[in-house]
Protein backbone atom coordinates (compact mmCIF):
# COMPACT_ATOMS: atom_id res chain seq x y z
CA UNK A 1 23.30 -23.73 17.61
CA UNK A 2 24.24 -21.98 14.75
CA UNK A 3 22.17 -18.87 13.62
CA UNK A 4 20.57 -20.37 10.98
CA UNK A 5 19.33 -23.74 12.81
CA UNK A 6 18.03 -21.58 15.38
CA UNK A 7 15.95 -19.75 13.02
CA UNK A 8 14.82 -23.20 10.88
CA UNK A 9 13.34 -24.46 14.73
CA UNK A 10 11.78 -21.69 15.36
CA UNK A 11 10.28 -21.74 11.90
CA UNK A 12 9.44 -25.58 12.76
CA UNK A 13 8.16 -24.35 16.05
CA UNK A 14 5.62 -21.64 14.41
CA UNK A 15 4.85 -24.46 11.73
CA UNK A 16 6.44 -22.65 8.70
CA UNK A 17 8.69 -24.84 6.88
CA UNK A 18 9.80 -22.94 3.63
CA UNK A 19 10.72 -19.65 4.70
CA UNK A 20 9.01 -16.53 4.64
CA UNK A 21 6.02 -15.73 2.08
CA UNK A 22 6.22 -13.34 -0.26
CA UNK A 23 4.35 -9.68 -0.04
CA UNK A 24 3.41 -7.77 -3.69
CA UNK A 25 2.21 -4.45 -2.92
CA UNK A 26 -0.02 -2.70 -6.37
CA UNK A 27 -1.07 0.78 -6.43
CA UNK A 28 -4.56 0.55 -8.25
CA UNK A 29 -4.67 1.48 -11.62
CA UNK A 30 -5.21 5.02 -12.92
CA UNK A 31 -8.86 6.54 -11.38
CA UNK A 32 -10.72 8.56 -13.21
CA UNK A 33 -10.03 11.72 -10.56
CA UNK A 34 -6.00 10.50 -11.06
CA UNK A 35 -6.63 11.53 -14.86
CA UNK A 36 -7.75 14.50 -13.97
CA UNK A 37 -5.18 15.62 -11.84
CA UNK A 38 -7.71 15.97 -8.44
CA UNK A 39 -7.22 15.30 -4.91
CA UNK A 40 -8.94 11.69 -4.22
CA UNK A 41 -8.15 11.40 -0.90
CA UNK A 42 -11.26 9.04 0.39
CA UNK A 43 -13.52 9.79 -2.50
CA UNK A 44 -14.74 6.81 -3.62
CA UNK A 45 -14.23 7.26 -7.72
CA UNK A 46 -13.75 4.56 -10.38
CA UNK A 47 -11.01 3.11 -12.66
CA UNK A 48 -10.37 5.32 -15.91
CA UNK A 49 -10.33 2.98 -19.44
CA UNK A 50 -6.48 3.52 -18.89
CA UNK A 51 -6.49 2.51 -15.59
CA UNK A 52 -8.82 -0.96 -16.69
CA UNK A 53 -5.87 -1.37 -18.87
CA UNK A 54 -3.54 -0.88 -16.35
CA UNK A 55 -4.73 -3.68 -13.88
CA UNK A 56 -5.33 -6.06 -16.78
CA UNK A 57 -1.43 -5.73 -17.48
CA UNK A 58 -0.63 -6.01 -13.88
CA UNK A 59 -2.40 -9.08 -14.10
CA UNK A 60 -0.90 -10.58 -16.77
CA UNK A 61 2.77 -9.40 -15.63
CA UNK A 62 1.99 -11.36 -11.96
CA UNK A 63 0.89 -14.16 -13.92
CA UNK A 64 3.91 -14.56 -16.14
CA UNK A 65 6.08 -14.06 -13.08
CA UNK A 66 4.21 -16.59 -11.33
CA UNK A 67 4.64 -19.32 -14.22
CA UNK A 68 8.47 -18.67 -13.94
CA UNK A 69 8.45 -18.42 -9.96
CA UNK A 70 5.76 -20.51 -8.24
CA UNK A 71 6.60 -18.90 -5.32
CA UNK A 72 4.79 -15.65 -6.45
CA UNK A 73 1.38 -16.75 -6.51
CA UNK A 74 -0.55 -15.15 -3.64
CA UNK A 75 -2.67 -17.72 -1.28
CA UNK A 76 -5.09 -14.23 -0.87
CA UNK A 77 -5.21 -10.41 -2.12
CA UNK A 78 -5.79 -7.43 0.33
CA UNK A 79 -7.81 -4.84 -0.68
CA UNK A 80 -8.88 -1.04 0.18
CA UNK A 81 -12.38 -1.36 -0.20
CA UNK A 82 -12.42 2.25 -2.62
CA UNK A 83 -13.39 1.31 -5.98
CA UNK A 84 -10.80 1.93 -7.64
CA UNK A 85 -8.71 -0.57 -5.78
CA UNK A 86 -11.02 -3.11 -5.52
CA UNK A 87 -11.76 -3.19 -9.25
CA UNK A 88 -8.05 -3.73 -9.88
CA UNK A 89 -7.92 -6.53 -7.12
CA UNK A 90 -10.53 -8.48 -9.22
CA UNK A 91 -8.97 -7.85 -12.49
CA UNK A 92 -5.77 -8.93 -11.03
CA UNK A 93 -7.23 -12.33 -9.23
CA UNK A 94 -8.82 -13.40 -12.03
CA UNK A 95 -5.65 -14.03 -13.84
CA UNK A 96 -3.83 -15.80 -10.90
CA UNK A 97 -3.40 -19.39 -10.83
CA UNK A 98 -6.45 -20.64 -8.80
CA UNK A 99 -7.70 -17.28 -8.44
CA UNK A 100 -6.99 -16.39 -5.04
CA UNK A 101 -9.91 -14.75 -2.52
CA UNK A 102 -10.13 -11.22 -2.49
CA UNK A 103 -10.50 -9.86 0.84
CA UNK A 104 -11.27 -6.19 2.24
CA UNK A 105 -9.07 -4.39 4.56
CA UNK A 106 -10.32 -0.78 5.94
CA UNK A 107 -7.13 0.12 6.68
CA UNK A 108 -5.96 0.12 3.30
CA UNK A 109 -8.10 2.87 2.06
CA UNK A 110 -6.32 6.37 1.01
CA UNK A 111 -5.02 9.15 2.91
CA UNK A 112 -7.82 11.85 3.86
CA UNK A 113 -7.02 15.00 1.88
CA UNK A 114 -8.88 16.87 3.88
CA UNK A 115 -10.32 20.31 2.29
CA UNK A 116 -7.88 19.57 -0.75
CA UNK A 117 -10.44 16.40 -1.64
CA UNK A 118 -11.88 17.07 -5.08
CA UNK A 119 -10.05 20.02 -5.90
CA UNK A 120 -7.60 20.19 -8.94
CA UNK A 121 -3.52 20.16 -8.03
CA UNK A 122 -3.45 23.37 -9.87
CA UNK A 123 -5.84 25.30 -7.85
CA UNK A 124 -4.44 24.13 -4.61
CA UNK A 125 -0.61 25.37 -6.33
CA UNK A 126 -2.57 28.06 -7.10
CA UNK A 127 -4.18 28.90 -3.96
CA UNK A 128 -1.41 28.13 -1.40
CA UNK A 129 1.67 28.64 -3.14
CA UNK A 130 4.38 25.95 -4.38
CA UNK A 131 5.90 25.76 -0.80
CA UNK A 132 2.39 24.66 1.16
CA UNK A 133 1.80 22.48 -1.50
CA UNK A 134 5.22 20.47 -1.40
CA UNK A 135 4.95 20.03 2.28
CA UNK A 136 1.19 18.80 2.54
CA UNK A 137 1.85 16.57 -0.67
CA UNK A 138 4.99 15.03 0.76
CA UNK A 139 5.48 15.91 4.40
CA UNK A 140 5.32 13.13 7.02
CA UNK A 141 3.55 15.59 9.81
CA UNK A 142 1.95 18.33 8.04
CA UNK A 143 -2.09 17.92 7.85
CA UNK A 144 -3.66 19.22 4.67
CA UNK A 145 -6.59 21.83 6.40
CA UNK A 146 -9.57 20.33 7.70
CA UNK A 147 -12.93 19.09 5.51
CA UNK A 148 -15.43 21.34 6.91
CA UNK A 149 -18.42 20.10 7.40
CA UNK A 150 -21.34 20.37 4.72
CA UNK A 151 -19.68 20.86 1.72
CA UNK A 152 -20.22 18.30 -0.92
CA UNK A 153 -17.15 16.96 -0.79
CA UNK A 154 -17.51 15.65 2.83
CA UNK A 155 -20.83 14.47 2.27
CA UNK A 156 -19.10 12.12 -0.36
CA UNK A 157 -16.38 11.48 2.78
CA UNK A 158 -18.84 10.66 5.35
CA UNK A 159 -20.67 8.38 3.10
CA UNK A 160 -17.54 6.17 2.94
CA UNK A 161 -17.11 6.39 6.36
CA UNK A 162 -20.37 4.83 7.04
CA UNK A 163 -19.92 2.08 4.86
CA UNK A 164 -16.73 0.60 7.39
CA UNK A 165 -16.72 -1.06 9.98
CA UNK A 166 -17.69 0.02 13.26
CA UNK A 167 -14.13 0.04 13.59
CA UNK A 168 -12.88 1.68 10.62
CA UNK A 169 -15.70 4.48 11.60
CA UNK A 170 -14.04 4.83 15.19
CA UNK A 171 -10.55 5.05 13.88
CA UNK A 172 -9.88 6.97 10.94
CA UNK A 173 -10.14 10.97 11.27
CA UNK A 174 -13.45 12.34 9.53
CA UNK A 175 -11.45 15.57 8.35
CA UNK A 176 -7.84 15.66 7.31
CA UNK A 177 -4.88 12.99 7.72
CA UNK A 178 -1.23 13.31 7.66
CA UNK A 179 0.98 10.57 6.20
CA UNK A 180 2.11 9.91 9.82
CA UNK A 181 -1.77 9.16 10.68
CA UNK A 182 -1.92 6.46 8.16
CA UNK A 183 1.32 4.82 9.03
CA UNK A 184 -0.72 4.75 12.80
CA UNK A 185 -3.72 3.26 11.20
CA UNK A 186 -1.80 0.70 8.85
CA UNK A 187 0.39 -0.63 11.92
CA UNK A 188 -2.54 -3.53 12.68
CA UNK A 189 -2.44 -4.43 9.66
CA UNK A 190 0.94 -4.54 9.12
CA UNK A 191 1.52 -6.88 12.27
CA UNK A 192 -1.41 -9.27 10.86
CA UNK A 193 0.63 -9.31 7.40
CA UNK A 194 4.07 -10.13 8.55
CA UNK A 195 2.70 -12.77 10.97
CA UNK A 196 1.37 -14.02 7.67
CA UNK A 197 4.49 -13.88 5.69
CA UNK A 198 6.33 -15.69 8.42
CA UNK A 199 4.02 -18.56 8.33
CA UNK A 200 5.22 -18.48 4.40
CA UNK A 201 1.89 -17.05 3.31
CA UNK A 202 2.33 -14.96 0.22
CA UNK A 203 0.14 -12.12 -0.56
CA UNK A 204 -1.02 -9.24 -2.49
CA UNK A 205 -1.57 -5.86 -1.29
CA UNK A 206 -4.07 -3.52 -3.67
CA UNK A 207 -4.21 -0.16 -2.29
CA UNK A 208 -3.51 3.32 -3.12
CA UNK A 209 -0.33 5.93 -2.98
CA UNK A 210 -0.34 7.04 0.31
CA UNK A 211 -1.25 4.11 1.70
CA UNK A 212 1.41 1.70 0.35
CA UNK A 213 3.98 4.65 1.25
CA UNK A 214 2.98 4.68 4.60
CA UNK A 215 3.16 0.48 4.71
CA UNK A 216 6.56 0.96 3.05
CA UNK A 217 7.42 3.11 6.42
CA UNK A 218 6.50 -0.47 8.40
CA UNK A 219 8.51 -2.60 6.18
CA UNK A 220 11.41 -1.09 5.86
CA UNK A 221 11.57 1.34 8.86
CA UNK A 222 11.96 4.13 7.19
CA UNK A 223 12.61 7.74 8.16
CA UNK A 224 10.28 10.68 7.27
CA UNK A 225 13.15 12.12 4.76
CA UNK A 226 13.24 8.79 3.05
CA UNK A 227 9.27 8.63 2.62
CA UNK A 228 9.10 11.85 1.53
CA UNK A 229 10.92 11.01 -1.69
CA UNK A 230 8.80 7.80 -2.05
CA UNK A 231 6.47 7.61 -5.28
CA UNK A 232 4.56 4.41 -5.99
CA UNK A 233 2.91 4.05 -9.94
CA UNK A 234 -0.03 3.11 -10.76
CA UNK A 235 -0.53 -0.44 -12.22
CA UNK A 236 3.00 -1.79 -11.39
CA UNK A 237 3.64 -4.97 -9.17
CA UNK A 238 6.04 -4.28 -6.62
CA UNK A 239 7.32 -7.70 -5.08
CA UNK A 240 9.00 -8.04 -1.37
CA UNK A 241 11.36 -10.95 -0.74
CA UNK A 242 12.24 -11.19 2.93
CA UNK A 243 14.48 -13.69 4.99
CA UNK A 244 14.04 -15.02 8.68
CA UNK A 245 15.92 -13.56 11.12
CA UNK A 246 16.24 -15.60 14.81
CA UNK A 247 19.02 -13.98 15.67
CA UNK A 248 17.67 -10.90 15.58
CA UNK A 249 14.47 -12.06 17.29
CA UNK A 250 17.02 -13.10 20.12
CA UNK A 251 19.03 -9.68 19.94
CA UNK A 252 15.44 -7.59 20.03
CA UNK A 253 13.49 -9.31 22.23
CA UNK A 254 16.05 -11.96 24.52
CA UNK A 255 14.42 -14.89 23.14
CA UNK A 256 13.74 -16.46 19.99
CA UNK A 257 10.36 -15.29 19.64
CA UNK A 258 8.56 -14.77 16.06
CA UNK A 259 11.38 -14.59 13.69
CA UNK A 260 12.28 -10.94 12.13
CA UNK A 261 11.44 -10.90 8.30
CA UNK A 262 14.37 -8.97 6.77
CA UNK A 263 13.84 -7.34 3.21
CA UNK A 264 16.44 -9.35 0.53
CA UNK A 265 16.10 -5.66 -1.11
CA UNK A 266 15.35 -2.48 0.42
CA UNK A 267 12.19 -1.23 -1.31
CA UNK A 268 11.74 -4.35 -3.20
CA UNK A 269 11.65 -4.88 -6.66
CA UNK A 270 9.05 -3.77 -9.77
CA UNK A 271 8.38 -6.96 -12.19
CA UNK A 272 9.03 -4.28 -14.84
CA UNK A 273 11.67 -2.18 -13.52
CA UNK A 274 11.87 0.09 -16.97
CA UNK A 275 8.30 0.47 -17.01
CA UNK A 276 8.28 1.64 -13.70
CA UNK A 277 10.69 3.97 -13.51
CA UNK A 278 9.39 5.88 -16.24
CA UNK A 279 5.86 5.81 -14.56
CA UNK A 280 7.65 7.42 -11.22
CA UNK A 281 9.28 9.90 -13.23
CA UNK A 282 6.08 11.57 -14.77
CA UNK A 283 4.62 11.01 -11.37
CA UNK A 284 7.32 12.97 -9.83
CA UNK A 285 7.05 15.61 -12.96
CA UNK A 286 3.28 16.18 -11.84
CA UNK A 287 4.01 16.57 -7.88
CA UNK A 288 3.99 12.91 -6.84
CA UNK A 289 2.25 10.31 -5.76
């Protein structure tokens, strides 16, 4: 059989008959503490009146796309539950064709910046030179230092913890993560997603820097040089096309199995490409996502 049948009956088998979904990953739009040039980390702070304007025109960009390419409309969105991504997953929805459910995913919420949280880029520059700065900002292993215990900014901390679920609570660290700590955390998630996708689900995906770096780790398998140079915008729809593999399934795992999803483009694709790029390059010019 060739490769291609084999992959349509397993498709048939698993009851997807179109192909793969398709998965739109949006940073939120710009936060208040994101204006202001602070560590967020797991603070739970609001959208800025720029950031408002942002999600609207995420909205409205997924919605034109949509009315060109069906295809695009999500059947749900995934959301942190932090504010400021939750916000923009509303704003979003409401301008989708049959305005899709929201729904709340723990694992989605920020990386923990540990004692940086709430303190200004500049003081941390500042404070541990340009060198220790780069490599907690960017690093895949390196652990900003811990949140000690009460100091404001961990009361704020623990008071997000509490509101997860008894899960969430169990899971995530209560004082500092590294990138390679949320890629752990995300890897649930990322299973229950691409079983989604290969059912030909499409969805959306609100969450925050760090968090849709580390999911881009999952999606694309990518080494902790090629994260590191990774910056994702605020505001800007980022759309994944993917293909079923079965001969890959058979190659990995000896059988058929779930089909692989295969990205159609590395690192997928911004709806506004121009708009984008400028956004990652004043990112980058201000030390990242």
């Amino acid at each position: 059989m060739p490769d291609d049948d084999a992959a349509r009956a397993v498709r048939a088998e698993r009851g997807v008959a179109h192909g793969p979904g398709v998965l739109v990953l949006l940073r939120h739009g710009q936060s208040t503490y994101n204006a202001q040039d602070r560590f967020t980390g797991l603070l739970d702070v609001p959208l800025s009146a720029q950031g408002v304007d942002e999600a609207r025109r995420a909205g409205d960009l997924l919605a034109h796309a949509v009315a060109r390419h069906p295809e695009l409309a999500p059947r749900r969105v995934l959301t942190s539950p932090l504010l400021r991504a939750s916000a923009t997953a509303e704003i979003v929805a409401r301008d989708l064709p049959g305005r899709p459910p929201v729904e709340v995913a723990w694992r989605l919420v920020e990386r923990h910046y540990g004692a940086f949280t709430d303190v200004p880029r500049a003081v941390v520059r500042s404070e541990h030179g340009e060198e220790a700065f780069w490599r907690y900002r960017r690093s895949y292993e390196h652990r900003p230092p811990p949140l000690a215990p009460g100091t404001p900014a961990r009361a704020a901390v623990d008071a997000v913890l509490a509101g997860l679920p008894d899960d969430g609570r169990a899971q995530l660290r209560p004082d500092t993560e590294s990138l390679a700590d949320v890629v752990d955390r995300l890897r649930p998630f990322w299973d229950e997603t691409r079983a989604a996708l290969v059912r030909g689900e499409t969805l959306l995906v609100v969450g925050h820097g760090n968090s849709l770096r580390a999911l881009s780790v999952l999606v694309d398998d990518l080494a902790p040089e090629e994260v590191r140079d990774l910056d994702v915008p605020t505001g800007h729809p980022l759309v994944r096309r993917f293909l079923l593999d079965g001969a890959r399934a058979r190659r990995e795992h000896g059988d058929p199995g779930d089909p692989q999803l295969v990205a159609l483009v590395r690192g997928g694709t911004y709806l506004d490409a121009d708009g984008a790029e400028h956004a990652i390059a004043d990112l980058r010019s201000r030390g990242g996502t």
